[in-house]
PDB file of N, CA and C in Angstrom:
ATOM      1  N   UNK A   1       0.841  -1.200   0.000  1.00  0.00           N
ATOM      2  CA  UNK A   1       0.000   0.000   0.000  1.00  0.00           C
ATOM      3  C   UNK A   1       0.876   1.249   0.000  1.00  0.00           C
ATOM      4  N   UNK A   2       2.091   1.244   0.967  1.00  0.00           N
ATOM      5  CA  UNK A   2       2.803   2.251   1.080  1.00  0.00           C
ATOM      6  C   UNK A   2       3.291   2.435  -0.372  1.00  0.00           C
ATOM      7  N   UNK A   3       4.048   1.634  -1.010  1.00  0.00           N
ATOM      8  CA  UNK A   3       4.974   2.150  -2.281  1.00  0.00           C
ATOM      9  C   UNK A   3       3.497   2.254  -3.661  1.00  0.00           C
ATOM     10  N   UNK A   4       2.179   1.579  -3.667  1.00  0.00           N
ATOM     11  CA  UNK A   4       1.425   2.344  -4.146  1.00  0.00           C
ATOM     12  C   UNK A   4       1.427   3.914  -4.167  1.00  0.00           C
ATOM     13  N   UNK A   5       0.765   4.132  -3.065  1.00  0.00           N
ATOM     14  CA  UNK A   5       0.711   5.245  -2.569  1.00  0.00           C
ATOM     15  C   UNK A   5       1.299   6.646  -3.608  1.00  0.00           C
ATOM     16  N   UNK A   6       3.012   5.892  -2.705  1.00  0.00           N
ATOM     17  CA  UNK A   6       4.517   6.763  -3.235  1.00  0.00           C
ATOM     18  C   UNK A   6       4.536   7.040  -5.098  1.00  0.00           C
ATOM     19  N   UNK A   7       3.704   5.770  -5.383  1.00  0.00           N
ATOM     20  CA  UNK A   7       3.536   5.783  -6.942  1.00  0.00           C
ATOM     21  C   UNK A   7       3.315   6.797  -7.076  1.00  0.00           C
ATOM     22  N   UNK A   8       1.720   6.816  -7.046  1.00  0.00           N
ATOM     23  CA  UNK A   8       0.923   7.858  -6.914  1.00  0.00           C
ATOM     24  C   UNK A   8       0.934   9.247  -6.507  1.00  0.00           C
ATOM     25  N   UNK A   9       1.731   9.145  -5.871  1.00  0.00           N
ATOM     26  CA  UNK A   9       2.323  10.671  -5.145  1.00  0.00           C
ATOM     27  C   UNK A   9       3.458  11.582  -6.413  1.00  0.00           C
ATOM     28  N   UNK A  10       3.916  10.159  -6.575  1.00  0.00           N
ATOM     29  CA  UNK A  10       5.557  10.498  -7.868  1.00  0.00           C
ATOM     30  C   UNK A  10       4.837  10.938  -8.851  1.00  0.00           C
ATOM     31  N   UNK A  11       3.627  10.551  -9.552  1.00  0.00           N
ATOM     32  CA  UNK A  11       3.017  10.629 -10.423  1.00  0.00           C
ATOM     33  C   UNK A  11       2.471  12.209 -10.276  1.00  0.00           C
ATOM     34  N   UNK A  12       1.963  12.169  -9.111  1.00  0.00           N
ATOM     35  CA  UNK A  12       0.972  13.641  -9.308  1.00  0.00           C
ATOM     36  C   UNK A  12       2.011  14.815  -9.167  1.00  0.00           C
ATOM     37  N   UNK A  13       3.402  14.497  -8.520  1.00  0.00           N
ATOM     38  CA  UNK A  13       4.162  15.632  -8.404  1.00  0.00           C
ATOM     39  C   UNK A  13       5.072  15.516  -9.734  1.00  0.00           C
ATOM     40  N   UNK A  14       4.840  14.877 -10.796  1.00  0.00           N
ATOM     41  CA  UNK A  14       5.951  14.761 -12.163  1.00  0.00           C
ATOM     42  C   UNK A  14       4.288  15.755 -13.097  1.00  0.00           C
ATOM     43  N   UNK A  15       2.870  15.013 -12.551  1.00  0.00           N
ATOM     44  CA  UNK A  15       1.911  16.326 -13.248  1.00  0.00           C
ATOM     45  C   UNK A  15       2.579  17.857 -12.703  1.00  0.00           C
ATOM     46  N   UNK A  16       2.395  18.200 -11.752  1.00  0.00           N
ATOM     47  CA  UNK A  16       2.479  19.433 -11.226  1.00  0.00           C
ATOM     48  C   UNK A  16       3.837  19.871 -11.435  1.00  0.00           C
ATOM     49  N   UNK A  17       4.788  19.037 -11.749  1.00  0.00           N
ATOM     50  CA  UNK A  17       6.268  19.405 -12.433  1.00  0.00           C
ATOM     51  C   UNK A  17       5.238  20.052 -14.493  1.00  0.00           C
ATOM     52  N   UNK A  18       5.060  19.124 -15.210  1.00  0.00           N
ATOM     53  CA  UNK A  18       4.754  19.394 -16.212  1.00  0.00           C
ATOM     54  C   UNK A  18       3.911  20.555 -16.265  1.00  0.00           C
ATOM     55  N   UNK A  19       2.898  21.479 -15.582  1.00  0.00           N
ATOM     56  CA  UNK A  19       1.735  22.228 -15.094  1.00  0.00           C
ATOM     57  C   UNK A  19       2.855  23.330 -14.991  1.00  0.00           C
ATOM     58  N   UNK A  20       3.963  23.271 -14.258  1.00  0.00           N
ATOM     59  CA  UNK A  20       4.800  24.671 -14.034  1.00  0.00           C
ATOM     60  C   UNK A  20       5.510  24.958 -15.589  1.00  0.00           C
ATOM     61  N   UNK A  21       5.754  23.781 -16.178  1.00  0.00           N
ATOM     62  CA  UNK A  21       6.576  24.532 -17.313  1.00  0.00           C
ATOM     63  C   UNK A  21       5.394  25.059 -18.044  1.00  0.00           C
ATOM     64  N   UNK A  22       4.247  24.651 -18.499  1.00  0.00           N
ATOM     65  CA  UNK A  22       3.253  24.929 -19.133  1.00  0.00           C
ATOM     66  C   UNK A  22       2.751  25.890 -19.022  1.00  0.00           C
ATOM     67  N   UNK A  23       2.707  26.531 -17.721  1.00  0.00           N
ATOM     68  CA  UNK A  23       2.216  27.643 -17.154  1.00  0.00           C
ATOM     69  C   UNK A  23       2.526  28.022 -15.675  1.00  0.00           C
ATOM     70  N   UNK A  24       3.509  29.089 -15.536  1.00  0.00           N
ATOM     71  CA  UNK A  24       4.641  29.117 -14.373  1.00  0.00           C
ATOM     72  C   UNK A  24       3.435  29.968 -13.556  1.00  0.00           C
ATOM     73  N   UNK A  25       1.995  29.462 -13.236  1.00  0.00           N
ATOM     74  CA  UNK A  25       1.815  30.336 -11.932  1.00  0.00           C
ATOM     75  C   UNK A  25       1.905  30.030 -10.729  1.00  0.00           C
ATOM     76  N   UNK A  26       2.213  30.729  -9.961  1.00  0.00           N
ATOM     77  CA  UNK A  26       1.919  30.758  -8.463  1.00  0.00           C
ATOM     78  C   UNK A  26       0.363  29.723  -7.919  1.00  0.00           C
ATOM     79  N   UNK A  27      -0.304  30.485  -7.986  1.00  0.00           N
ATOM     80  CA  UNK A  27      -1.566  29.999  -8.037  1.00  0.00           C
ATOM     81  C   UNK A  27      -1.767  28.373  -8.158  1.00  0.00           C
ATOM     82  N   UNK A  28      -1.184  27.780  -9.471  1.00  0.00           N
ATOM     83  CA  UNK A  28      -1.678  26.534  -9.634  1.00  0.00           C
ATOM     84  C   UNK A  28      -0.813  25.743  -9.067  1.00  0.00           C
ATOM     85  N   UNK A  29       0.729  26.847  -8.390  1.00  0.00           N
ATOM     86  CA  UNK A  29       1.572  25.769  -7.983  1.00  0.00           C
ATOM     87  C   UNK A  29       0.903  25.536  -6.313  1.00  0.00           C
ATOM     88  N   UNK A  30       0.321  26.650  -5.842  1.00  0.00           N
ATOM     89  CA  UNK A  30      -0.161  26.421  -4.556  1.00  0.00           C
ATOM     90  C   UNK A  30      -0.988  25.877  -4.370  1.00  0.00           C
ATOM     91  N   UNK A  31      -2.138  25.548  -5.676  1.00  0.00           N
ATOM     92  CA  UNK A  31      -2.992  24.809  -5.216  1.00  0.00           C
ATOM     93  C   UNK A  31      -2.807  23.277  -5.689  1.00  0.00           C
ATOM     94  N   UNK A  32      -1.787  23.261  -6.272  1.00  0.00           N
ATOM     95  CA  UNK A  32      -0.927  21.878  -6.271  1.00  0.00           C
ATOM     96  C   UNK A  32      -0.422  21.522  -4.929  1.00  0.00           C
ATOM     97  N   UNK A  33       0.152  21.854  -5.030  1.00  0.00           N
ATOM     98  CA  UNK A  33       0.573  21.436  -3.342  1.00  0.00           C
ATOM     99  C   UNK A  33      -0.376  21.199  -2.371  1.00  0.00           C
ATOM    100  N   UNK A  34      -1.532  22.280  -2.329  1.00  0.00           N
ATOM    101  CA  UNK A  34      -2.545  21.701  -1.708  1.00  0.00           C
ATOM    102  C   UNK A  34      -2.545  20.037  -1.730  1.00  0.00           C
ATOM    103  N   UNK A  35      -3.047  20.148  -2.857  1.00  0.00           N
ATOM    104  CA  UNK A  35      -3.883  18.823  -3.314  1.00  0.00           C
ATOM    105  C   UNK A  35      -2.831  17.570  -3.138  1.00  0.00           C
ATOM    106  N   UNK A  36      -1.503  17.455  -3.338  1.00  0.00           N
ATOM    107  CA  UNK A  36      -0.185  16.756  -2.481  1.00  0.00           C
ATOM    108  C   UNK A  36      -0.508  16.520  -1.888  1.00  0.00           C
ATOM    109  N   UNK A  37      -0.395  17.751  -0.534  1.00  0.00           N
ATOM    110  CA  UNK A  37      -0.964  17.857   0.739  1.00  0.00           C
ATOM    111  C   UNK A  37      -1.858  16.908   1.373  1.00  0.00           C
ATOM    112  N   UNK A  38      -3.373  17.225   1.108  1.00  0.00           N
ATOM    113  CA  UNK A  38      -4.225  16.170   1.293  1.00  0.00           C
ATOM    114  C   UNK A  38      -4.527  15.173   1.140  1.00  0.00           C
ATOM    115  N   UNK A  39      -3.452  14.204  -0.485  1.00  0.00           N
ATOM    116  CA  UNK A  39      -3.566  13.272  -0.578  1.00  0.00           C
ATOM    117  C   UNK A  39      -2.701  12.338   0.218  1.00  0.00           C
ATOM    118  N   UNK A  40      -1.634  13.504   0.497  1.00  0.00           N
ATOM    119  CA  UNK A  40      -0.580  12.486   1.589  1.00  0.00           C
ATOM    120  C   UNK A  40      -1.389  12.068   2.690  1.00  0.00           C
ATOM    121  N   UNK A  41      -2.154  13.275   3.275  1.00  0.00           N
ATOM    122  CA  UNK A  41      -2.662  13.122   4.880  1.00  0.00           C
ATOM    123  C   UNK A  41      -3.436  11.870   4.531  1.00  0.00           C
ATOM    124  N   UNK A  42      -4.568  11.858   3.181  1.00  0.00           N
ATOM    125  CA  UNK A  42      -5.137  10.649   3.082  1.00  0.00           C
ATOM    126  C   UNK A  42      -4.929   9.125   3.155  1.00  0.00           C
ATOM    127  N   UNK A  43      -3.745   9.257   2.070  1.00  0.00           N
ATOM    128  CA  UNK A  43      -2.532   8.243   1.606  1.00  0.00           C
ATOM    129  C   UNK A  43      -2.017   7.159   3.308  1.00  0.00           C
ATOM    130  N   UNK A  44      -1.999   8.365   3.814  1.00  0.00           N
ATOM    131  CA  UNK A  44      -1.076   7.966   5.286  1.00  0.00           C
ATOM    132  C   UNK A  44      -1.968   7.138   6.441  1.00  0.00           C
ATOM    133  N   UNK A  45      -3.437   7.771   6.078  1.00  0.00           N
ATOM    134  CA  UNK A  45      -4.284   7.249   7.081  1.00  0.00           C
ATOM    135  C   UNK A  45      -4.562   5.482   6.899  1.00  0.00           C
TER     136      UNK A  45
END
């Protein structure tokens, strides 16, 4: 479950890598991270 997870995590932070070159805002990088954020807290439970 854990290295699922980590998949999944690698995956959404290589999107939000591709999302900054595409379009360098602030904005979508913070609400990227958000969304990291909550999936870790989820991920973890």
């Amino acid at each position: 479950m854990a290295l699922g997870s980590k998949a999944v995590g690698n995956m959404v932070l290589d999107m939000g890598r591709s999302m900054d070159l595409c379009r360098s805002s602030n904005r979508l990088k913070r609400r990227q991270q958000l969304l990291v954020q909550q999936f870790l807290l989820v991920s973890s439970t």
